[in-house]
N, C-alpha and C. Protein backbone atom coordinates (compact mmCIF):
# COMPACT_ATOMS: atom_id res chain seq x y z
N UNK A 1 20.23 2.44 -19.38
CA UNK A 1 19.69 2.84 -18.12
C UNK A 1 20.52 3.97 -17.51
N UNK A 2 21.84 3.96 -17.67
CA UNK A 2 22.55 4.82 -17.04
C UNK A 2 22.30 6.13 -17.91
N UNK A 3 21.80 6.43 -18.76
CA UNK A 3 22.04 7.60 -19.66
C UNK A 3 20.40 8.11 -19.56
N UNK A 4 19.75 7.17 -18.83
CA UNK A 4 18.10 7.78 -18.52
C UNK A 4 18.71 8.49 -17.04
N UNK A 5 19.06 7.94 -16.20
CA UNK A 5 19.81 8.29 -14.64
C UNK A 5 20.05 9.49 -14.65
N UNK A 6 21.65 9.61 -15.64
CA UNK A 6 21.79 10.96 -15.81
C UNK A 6 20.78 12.00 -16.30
N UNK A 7 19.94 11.98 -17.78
CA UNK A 7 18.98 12.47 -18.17
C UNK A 7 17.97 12.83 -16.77
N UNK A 8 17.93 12.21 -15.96
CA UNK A 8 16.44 12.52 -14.95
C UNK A 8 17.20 13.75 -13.87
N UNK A 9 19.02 13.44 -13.73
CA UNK A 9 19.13 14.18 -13.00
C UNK A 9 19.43 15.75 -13.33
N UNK A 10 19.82 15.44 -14.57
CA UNK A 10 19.67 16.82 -15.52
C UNK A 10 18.55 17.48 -15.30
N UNK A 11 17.44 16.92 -15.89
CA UNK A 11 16.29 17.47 -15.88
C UNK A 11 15.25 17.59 -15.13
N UNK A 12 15.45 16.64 -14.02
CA UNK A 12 14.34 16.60 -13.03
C UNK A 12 13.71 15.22 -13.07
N UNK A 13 13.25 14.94 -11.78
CA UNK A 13 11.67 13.65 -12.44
C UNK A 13 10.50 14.86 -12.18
N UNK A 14 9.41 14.55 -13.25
CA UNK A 14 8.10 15.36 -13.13
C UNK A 14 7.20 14.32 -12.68
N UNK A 15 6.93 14.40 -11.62
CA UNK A 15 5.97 13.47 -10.44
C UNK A 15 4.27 14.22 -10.59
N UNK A 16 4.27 15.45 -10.94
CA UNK A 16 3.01 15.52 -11.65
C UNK A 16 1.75 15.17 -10.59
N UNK A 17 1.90 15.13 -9.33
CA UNK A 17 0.56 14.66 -8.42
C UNK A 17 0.15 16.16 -7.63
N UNK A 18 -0.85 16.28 -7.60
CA UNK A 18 -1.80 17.75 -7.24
C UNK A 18 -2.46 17.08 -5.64
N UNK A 19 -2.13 17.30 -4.97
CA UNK A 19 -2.89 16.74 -3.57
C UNK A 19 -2.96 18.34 -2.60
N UNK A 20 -3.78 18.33 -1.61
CA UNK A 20 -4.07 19.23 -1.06
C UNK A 20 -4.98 19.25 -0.01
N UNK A 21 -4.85 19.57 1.55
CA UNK A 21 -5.41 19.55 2.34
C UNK A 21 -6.11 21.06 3.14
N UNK A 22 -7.05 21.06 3.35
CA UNK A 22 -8.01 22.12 3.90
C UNK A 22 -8.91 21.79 4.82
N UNK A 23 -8.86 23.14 5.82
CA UNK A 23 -9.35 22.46 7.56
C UNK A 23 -10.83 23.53 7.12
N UNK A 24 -12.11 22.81 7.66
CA UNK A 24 -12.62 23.77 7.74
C UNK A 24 -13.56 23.69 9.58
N UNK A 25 -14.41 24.67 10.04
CA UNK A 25 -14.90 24.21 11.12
C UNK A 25 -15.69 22.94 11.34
N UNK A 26 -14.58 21.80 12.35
CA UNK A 26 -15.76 20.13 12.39
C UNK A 26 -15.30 19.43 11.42
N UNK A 27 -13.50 20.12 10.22
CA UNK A 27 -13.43 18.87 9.60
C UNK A 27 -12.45 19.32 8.71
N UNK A 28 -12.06 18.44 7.91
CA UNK A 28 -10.89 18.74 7.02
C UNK A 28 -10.94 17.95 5.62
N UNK A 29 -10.75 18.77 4.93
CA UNK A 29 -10.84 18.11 3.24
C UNK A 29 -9.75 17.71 2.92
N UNK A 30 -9.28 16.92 1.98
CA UNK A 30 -8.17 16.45 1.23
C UNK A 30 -8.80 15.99 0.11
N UNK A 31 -7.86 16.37 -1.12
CA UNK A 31 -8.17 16.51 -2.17
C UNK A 31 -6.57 15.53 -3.02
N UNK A 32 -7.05 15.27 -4.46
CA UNK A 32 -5.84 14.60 -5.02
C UNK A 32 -6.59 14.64 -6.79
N UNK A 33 -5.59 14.37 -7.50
CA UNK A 33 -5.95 14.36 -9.02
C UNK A 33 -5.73 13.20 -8.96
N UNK A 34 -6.10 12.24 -9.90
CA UNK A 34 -5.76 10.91 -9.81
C UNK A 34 -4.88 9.87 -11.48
N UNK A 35 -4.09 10.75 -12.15
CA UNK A 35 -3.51 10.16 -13.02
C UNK A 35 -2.23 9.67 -12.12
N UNK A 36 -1.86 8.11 -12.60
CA UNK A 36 -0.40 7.82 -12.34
C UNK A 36 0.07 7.67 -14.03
N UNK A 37 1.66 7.76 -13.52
CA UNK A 37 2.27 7.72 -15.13
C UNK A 37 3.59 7.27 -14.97
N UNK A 38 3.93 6.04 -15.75
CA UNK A 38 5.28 5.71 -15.40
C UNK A 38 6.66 6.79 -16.23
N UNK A 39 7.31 6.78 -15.53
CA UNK A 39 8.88 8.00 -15.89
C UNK A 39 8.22 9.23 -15.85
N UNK A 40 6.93 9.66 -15.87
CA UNK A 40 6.55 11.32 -16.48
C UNK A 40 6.04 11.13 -18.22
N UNK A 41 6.26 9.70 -18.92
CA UNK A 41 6.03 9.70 -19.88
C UNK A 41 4.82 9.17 -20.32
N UNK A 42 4.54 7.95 -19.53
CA UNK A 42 3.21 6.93 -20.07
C UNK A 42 2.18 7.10 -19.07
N UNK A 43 1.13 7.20 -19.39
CA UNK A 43 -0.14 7.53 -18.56
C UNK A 43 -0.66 6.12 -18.25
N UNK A 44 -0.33 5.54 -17.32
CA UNK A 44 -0.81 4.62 -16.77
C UNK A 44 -2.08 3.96 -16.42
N UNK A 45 -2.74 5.16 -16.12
CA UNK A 45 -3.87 5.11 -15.45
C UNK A 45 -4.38 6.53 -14.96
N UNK A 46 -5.82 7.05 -15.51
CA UNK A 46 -6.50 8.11 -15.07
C UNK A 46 -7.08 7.69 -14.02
N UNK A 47 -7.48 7.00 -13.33
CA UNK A 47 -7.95 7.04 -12.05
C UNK A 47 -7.34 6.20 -10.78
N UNK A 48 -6.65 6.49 -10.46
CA UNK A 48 -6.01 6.16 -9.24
C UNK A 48 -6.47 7.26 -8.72
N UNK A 49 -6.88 6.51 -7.10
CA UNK A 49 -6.90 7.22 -5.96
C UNK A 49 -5.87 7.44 -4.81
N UNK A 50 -5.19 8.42 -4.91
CA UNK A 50 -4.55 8.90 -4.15
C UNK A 50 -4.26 9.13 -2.65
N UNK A 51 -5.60 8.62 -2.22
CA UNK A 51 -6.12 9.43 -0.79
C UNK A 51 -5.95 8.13 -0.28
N UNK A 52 -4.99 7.90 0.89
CA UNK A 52 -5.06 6.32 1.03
C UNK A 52 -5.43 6.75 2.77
N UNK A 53 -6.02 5.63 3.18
CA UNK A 53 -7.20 5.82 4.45
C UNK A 53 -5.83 4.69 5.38
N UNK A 54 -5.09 4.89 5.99
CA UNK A 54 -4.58 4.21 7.15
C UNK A 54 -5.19 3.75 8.61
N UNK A 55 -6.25 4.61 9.02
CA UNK A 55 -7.37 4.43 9.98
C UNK A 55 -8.15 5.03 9.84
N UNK A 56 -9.49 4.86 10.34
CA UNK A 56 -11.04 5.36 10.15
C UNK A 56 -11.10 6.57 10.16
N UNK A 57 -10.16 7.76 10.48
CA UNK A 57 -10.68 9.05 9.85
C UNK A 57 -9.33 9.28 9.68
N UNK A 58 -7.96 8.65 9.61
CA UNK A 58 -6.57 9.47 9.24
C UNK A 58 -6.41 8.70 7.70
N UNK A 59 -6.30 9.67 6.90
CA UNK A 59 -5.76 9.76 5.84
C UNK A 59 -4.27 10.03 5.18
N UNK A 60 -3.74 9.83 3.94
CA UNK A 60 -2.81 10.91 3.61
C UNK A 60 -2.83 10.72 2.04
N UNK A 61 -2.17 11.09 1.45
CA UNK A 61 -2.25 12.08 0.11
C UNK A 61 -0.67 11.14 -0.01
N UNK A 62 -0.69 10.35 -1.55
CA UNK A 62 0.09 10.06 -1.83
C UNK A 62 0.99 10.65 -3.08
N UNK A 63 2.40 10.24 -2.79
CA UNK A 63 2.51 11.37 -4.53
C UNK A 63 4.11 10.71 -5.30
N UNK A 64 4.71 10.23 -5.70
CA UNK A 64 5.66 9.12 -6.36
C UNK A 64 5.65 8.42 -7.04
N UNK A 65 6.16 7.45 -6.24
CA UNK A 65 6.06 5.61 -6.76
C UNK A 65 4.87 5.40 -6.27
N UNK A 66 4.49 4.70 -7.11
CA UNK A 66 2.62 4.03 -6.37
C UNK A 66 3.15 3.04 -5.71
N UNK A 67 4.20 2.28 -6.20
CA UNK A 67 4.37 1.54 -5.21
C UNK A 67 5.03 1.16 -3.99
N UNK A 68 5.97 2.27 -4.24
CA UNK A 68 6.44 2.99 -2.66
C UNK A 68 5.68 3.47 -1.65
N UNK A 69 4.84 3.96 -1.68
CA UNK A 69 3.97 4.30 -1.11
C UNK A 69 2.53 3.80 -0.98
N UNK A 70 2.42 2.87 -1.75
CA UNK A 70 1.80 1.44 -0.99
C UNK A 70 2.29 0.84 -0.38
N UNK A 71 3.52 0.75 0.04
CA UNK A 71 4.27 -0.18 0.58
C UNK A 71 4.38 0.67 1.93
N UNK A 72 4.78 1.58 1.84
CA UNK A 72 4.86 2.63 2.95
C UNK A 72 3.06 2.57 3.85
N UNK A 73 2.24 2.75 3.03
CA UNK A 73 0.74 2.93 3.65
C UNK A 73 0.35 1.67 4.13
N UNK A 74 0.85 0.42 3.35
CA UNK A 74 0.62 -0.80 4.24
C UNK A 74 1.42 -1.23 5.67
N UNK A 75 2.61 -0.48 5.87
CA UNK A 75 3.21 -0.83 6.93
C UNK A 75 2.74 0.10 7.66
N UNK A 76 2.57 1.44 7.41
CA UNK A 76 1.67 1.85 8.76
C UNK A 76 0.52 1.90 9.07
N UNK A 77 -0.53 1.30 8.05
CA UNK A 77 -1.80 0.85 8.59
C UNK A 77 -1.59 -0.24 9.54
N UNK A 78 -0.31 -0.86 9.65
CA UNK A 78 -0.46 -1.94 10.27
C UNK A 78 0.06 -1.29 11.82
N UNK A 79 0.74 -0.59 12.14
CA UNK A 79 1.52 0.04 13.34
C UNK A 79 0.47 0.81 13.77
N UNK A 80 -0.08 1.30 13.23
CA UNK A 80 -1.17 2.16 13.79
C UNK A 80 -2.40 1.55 14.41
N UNK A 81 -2.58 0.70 13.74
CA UNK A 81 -4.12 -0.28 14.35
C UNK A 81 -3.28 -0.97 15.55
N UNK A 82 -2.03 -1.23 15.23
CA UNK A 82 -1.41 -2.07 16.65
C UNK A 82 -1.71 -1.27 17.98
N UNK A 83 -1.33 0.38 17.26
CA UNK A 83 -0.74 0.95 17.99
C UNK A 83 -1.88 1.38 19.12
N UNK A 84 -2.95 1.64 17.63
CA UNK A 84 -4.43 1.62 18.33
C UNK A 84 -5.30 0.51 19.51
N UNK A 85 -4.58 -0.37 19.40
CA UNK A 85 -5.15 -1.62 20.35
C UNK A 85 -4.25 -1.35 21.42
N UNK A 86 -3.12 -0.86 21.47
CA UNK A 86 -2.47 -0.90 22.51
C UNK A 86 -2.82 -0.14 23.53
N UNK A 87 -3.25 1.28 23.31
CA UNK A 87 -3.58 2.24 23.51
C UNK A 87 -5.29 2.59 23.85
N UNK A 88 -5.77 1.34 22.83
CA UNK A 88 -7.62 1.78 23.54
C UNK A 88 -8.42 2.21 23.39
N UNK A 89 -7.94 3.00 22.54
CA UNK A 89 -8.31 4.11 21.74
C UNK A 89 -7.75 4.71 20.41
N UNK A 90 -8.80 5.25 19.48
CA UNK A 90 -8.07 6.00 18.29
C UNK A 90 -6.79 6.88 18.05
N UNK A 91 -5.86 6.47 17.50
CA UNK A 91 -4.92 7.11 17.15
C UNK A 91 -5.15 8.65 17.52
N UNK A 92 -3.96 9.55 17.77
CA UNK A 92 -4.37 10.57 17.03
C UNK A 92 -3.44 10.95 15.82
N UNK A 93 -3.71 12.09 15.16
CA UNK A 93 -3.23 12.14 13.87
C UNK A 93 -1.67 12.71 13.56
N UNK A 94 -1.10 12.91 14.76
CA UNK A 94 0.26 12.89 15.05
C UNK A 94 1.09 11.75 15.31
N UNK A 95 0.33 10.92 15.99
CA UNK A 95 0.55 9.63 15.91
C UNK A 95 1.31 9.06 14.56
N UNK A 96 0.29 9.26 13.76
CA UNK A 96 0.27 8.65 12.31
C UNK A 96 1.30 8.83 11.37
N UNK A 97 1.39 10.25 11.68
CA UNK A 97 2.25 11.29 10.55
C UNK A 97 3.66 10.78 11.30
N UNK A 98 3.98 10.62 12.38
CA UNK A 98 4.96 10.02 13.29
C UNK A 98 5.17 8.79 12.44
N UNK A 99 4.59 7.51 12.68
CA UNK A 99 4.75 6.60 12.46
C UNK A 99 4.86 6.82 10.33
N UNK A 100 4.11 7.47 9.84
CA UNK A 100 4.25 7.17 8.34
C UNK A 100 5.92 8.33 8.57
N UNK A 101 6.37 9.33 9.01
CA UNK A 101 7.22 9.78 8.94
C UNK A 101 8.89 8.91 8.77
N UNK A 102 8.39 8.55 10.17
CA UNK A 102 9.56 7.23 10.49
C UNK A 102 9.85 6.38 9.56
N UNK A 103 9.08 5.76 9.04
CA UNK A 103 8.87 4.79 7.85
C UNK A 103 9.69 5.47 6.33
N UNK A 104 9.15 6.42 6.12
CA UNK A 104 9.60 7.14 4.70
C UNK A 104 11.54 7.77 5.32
N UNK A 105 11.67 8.41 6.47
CA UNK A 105 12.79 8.66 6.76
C UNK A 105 13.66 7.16 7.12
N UNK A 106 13.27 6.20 7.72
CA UNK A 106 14.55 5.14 7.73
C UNK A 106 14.38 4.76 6.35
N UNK A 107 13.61 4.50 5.23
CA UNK A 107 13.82 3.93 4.19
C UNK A 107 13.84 5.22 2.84
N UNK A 108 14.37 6.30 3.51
CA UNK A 108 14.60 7.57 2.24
C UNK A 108 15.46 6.78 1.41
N UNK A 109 16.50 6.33 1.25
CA UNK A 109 17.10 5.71 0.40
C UNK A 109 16.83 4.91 -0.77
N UNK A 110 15.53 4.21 -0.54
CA UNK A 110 15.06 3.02 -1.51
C UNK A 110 13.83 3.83 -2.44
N UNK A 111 13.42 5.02 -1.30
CA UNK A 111 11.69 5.58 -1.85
C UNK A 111 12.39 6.40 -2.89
N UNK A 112 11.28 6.77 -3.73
CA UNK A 112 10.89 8.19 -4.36
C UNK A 112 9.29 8.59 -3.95
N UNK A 113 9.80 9.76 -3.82
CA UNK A 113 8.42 10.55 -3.29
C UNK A 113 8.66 12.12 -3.37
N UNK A 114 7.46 12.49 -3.45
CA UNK A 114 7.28 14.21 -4.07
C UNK A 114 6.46 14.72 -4.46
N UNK A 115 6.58 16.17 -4.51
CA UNK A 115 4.66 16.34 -5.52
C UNK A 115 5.63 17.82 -5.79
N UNK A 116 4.82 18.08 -6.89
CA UNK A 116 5.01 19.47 -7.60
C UNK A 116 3.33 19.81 -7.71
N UNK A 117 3.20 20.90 -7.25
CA UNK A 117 1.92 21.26 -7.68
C UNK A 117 1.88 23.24 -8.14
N UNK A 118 0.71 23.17 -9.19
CA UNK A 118 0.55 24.77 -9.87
C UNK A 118 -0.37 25.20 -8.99
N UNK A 119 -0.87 25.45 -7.93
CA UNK A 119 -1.90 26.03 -7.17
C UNK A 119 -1.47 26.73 -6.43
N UNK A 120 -0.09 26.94 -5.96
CA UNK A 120 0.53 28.12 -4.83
C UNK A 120 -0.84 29.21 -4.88
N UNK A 121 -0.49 29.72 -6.33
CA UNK A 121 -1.09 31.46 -6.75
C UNK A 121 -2.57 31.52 -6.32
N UNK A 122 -3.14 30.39 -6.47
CA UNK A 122 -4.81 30.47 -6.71
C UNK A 122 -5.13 30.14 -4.76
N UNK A 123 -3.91 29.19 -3.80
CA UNK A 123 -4.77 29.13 -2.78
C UNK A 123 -4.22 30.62 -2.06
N UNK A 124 -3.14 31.32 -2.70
CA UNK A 124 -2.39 32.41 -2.06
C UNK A 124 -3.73 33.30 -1.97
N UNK A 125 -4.27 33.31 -3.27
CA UNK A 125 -5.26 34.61 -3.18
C UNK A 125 -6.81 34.20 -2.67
N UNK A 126 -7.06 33.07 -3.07
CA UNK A 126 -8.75 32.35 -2.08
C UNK A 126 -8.74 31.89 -1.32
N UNK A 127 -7.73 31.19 -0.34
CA UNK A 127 -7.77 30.58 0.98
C UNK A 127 -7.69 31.63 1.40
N UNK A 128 -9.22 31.04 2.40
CA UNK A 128 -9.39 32.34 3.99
C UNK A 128 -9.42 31.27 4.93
N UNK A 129 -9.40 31.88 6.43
CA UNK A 129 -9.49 30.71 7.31
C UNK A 129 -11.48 30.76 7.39
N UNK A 130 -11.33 29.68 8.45
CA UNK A 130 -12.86 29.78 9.05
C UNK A 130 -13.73 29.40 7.95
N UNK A 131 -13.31 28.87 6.87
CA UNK A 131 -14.46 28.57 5.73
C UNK A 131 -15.01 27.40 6.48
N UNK A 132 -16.67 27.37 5.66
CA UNK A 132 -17.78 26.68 5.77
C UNK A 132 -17.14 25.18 4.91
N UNK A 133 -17.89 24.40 5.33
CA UNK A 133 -17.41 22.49 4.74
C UNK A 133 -17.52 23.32 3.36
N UNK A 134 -19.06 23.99 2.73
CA UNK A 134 -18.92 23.69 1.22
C UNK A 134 -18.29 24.75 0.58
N UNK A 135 -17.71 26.14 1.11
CA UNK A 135 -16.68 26.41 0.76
C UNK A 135 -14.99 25.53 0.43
N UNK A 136 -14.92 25.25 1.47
CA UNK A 136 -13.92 24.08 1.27
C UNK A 136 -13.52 23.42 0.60
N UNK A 137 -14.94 22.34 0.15
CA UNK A 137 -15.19 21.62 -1.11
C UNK A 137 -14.83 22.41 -2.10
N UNK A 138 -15.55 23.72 -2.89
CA UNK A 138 -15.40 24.83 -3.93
C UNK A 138 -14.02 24.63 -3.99
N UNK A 139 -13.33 25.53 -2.78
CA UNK A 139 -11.89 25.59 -2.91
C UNK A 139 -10.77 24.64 -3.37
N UNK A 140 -11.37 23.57 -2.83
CA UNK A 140 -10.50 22.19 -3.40
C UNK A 140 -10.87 21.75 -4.53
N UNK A 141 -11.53 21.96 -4.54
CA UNK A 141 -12.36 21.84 -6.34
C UNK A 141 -11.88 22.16 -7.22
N UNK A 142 -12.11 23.52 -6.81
CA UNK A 142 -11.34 24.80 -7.97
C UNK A 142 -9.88 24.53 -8.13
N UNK A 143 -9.18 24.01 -6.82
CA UNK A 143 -7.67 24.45 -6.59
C UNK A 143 -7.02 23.18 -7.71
N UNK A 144 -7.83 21.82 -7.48
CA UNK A 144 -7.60 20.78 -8.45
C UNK A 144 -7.55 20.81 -10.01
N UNK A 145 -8.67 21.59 -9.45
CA UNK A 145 -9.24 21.82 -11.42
C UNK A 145 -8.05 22.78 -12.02
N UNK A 146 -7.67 23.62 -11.68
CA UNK A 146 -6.90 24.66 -11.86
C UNK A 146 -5.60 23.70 -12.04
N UNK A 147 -5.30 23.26 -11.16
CA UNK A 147 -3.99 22.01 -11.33
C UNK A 147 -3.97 21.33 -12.33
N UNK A 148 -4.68 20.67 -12.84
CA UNK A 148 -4.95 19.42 -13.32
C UNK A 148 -5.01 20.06 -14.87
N UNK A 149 -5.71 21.20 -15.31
CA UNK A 149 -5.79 22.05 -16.23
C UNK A 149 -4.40 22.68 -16.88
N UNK A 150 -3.29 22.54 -15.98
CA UNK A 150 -2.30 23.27 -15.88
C UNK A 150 -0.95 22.32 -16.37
N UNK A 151 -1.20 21.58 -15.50
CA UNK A 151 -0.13 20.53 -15.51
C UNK A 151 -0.16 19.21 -16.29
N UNK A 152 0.53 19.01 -17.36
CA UNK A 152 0.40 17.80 -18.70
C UNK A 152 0.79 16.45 -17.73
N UNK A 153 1.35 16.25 -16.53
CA UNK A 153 0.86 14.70 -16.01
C UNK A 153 -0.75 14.65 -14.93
N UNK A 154 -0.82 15.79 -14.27
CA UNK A 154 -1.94 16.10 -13.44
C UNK A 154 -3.02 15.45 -14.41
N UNK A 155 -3.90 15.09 -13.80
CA UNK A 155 -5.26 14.89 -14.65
C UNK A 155 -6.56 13.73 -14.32
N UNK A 156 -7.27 13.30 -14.85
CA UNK A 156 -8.08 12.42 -14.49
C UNK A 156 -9.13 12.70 -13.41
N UNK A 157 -9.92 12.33 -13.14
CA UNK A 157 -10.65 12.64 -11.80
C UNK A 157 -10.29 13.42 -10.43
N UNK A 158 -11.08 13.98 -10.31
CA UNK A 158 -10.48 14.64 -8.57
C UNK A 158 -11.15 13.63 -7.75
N UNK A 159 -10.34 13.39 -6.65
CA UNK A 159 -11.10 12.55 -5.76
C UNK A 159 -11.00 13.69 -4.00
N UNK A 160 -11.83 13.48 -3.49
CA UNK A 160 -11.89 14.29 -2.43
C UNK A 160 -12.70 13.14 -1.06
N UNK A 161 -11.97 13.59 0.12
CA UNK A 161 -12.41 12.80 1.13
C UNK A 161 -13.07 13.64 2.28
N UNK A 162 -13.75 13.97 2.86
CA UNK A 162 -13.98 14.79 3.93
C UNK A 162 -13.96 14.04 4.97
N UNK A 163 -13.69 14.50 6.07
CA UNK A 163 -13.06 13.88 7.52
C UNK A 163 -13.87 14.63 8.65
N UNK A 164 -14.90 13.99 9.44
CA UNK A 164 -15.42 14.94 10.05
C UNK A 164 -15.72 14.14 11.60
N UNK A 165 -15.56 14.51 12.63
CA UNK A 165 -16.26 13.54 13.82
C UNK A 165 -17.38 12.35 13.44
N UNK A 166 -18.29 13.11 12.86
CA UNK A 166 -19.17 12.03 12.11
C UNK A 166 -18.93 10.94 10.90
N UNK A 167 -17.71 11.15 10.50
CA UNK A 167 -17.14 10.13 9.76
C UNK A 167 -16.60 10.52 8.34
N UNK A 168 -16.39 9.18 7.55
CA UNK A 168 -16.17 10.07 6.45
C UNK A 168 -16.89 9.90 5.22
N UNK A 169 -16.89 11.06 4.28
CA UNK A 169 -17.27 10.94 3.21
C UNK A 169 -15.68 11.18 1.96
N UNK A 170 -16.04 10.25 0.99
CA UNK A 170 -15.88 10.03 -0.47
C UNK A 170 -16.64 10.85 -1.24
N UNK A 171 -15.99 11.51 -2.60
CA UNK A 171 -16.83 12.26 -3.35
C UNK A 171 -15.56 12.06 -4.75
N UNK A 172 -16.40 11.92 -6.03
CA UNK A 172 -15.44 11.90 -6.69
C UNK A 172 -15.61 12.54 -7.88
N UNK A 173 -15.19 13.66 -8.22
CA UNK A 173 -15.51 14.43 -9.36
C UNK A 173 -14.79 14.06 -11.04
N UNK A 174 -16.10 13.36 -11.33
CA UNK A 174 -15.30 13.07 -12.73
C UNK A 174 -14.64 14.24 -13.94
N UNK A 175 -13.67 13.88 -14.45
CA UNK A 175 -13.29 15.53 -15.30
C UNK A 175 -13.52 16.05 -16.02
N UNK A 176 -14.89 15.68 -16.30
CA UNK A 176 -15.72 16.71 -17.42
C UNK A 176 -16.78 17.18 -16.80
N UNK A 177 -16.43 17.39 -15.08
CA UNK A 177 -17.97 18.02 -14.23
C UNK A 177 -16.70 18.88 -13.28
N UNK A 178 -15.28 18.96 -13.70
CA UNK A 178 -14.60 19.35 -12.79
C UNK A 178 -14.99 21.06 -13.64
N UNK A 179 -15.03 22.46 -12.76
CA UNK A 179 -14.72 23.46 -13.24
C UNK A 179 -13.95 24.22 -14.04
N UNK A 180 -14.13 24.70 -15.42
CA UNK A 180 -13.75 25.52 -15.94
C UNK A 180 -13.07 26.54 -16.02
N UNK A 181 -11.07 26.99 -16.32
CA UNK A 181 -11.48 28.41 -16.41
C UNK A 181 -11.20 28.87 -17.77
N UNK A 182 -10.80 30.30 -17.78
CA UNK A 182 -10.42 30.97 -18.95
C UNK A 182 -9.97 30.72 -20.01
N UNK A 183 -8.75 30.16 -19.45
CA UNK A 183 -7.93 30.16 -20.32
C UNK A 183 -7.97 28.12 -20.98
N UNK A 184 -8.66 27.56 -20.58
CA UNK A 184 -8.95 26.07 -20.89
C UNK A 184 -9.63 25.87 -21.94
């Protein structure tokens, strides 16, 4: 064990999770690839969903230990609905990021958590502001596919959530309907 320790700090851990959020007018996308894999080595599972729902339209994008961050998303689903009864009303989404913040910073010590993602280049040059919902979608689409294409732990399904006053939608793109490019 000690000679994997050193080995990881030599080389890195490759956490391998593609997540990604985009506002468009009336709403906001979040996007995630959904392979977990234990060490960077064993593929665990192609479909995990990433996108974990803490209250009726706040989300977040998980990326580590699955089970750190289940553990993390169950304690503040629970602070937040408190927090929400206390209050009367729906969270807002500062709230949340507050409360999941707090949580991951007093217990930095025990977590792992992180994301590496290959999409810098592709949202550097196609993210515009003011896009339409199904631009959005495209963009997160593409930006996944492009990830997931790229990166040897990335992979499995894209899952995408849209968040809108009117509620939310689920959409889940299996990976042989995800987009194509060139060089794939």
């Amino acid at each position: 064990m000690e000679k994997r320790f050193m080995d990881s700090q030599i080389k890195g851990v490759s956490t391998g999770t593609t997540i990604l959020a985009v506002t468009f007018n009336g709403g906001v996308i979040i996007g995630s690839d959904s392979r977990a894999s234990i060490g960077g080595y064993y593929v665990s599972s192609k479909t995990i969903n990433k996108l974990i729902q803490v209250h009726d339209r706040i989300f977040c994008c998980i990326a580590g230990s699955l089970a750190d961050a289940q553990a993390v998303t169950k304690a503040a689903k629970f602070q937040i609905s408190f927090h929400s009864i206390q209050m009367e009303s729906p969270p807002l989404v500062k709230a949340a990021a507050s409360v999941l913040k707090e949580l991951c910073y007093n217990n930095k010590e025990e977590l792992q958590a992180g994301f590496i993602t290959y999409i810098y280049g592709y949202a550097d040059a196609k993210y515009k502001p003011d896009m339409s919902k199904e631009e959005c979608l495209q963009f997160a689409t593409n930006a996944l596919a492009l990830a997931m294409g790229r990166d040897n732990v990335s992979g499995g399904v894209a899952h995408l959530v849209v968040i809108t006053e009117e509620g939310v939608e689920h959409i889940v793109i299996p990976g042989d309907k995800l987009p194509k490019f060139h060089d794939e």
